[in-house]
C-alpha atoms as a PDB file:
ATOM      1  CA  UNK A   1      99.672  58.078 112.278  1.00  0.00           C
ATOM      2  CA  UNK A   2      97.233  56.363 114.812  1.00  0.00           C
ATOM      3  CA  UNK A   3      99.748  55.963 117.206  1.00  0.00           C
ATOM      4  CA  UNK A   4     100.368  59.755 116.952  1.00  0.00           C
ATOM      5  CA  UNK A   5      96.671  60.723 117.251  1.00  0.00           C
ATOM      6  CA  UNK A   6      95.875  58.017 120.710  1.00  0.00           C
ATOM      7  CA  UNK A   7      99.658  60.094 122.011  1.00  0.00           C
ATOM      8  CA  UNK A   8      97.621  63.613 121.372  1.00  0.00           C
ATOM      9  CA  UNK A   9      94.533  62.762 122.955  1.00  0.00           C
ATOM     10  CA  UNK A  10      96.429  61.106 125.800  1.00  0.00           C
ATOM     11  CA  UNK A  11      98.265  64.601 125.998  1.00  0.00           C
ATOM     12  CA  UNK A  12      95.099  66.671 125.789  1.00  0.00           C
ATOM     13  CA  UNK A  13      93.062  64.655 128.781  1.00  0.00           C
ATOM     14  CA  UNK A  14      96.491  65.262 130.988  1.00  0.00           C
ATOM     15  CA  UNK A  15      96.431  68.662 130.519  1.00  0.00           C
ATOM     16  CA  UNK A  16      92.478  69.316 130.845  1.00  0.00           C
ATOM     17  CA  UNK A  17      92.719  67.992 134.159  1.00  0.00           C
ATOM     18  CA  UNK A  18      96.049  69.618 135.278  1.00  0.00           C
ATOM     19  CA  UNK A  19      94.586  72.487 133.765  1.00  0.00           C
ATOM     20  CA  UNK A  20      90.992  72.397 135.261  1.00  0.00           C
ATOM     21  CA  UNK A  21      92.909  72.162 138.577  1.00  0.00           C
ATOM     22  CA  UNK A  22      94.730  74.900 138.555  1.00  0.00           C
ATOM     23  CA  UNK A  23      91.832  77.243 137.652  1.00  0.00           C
ATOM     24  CA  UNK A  24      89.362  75.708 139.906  1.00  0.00           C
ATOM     25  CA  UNK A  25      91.756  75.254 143.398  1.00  0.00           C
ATOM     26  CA  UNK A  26      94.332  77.665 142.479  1.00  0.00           C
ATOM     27  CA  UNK A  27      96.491  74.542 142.353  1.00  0.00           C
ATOM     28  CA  UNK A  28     100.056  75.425 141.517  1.00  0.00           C
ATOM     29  CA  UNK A  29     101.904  72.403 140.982  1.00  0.00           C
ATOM     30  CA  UNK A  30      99.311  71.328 138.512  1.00  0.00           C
ATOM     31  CA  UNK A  31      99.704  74.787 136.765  1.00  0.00           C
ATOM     32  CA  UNK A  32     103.793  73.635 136.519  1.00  0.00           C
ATOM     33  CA  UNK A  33     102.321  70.301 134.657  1.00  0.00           C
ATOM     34  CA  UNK A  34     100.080  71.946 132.266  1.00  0.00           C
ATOM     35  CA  UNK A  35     102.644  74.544 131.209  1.00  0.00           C
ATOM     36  CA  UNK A  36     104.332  71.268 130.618  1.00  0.00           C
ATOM     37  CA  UNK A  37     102.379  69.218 128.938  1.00  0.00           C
ATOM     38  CA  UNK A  38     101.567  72.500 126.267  1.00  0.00           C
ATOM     39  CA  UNK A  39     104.719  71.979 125.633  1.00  0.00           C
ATOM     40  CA  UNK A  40     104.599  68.492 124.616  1.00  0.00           C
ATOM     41  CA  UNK A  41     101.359  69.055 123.089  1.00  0.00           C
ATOM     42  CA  UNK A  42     103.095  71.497 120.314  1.00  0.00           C
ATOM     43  CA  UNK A  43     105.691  69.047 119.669  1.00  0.00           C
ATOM     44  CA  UNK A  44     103.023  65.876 119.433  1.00  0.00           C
ATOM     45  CA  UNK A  45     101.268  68.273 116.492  1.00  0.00           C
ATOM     46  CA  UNK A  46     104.363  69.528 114.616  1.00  0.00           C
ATOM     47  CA  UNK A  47     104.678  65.769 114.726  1.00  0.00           C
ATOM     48  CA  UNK A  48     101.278  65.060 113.554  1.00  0.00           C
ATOM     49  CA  UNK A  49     101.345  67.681 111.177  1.00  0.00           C
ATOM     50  CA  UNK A  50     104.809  66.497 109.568  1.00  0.00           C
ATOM     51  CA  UNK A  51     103.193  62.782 108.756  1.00  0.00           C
ATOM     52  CA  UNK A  52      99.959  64.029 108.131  1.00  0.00           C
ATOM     53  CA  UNK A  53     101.637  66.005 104.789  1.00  0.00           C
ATOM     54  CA  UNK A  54     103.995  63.165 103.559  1.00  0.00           C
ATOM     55  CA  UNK A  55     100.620  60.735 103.978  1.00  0.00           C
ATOM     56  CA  UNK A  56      98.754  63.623 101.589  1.00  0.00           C
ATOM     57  CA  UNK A  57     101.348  62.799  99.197  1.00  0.00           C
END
């Protein structure tokens, strides 16, 4: 579950900055990666979630 937390945060930092790009310089490529990263982001938690429950057990 560790491993799954250090791969959430890891996604989170990627898409502050991609995100704090594209709202600061208009930046449009880095608008593509955070749209992109969100995406991976709700996987990583339906993930996170998943283990989380069995490790309530």
């Amino acid at each position: 579950m560790k491993e799954k937390v250090e791969n959430l945060t890891q996604l989170f930092a990627a898409f502050s900055k991609d995100a704090a790009l594209q709202a600061d310089n208009g930046n449009k490529a880095a608008g593509t990666r955070a749209r992109k990263v969100s995406l991976a982001i709700e996987k990583a938690l339906k993930e996170f979630r998943k283990v989380s429950i069995e490790a309530a057990k």
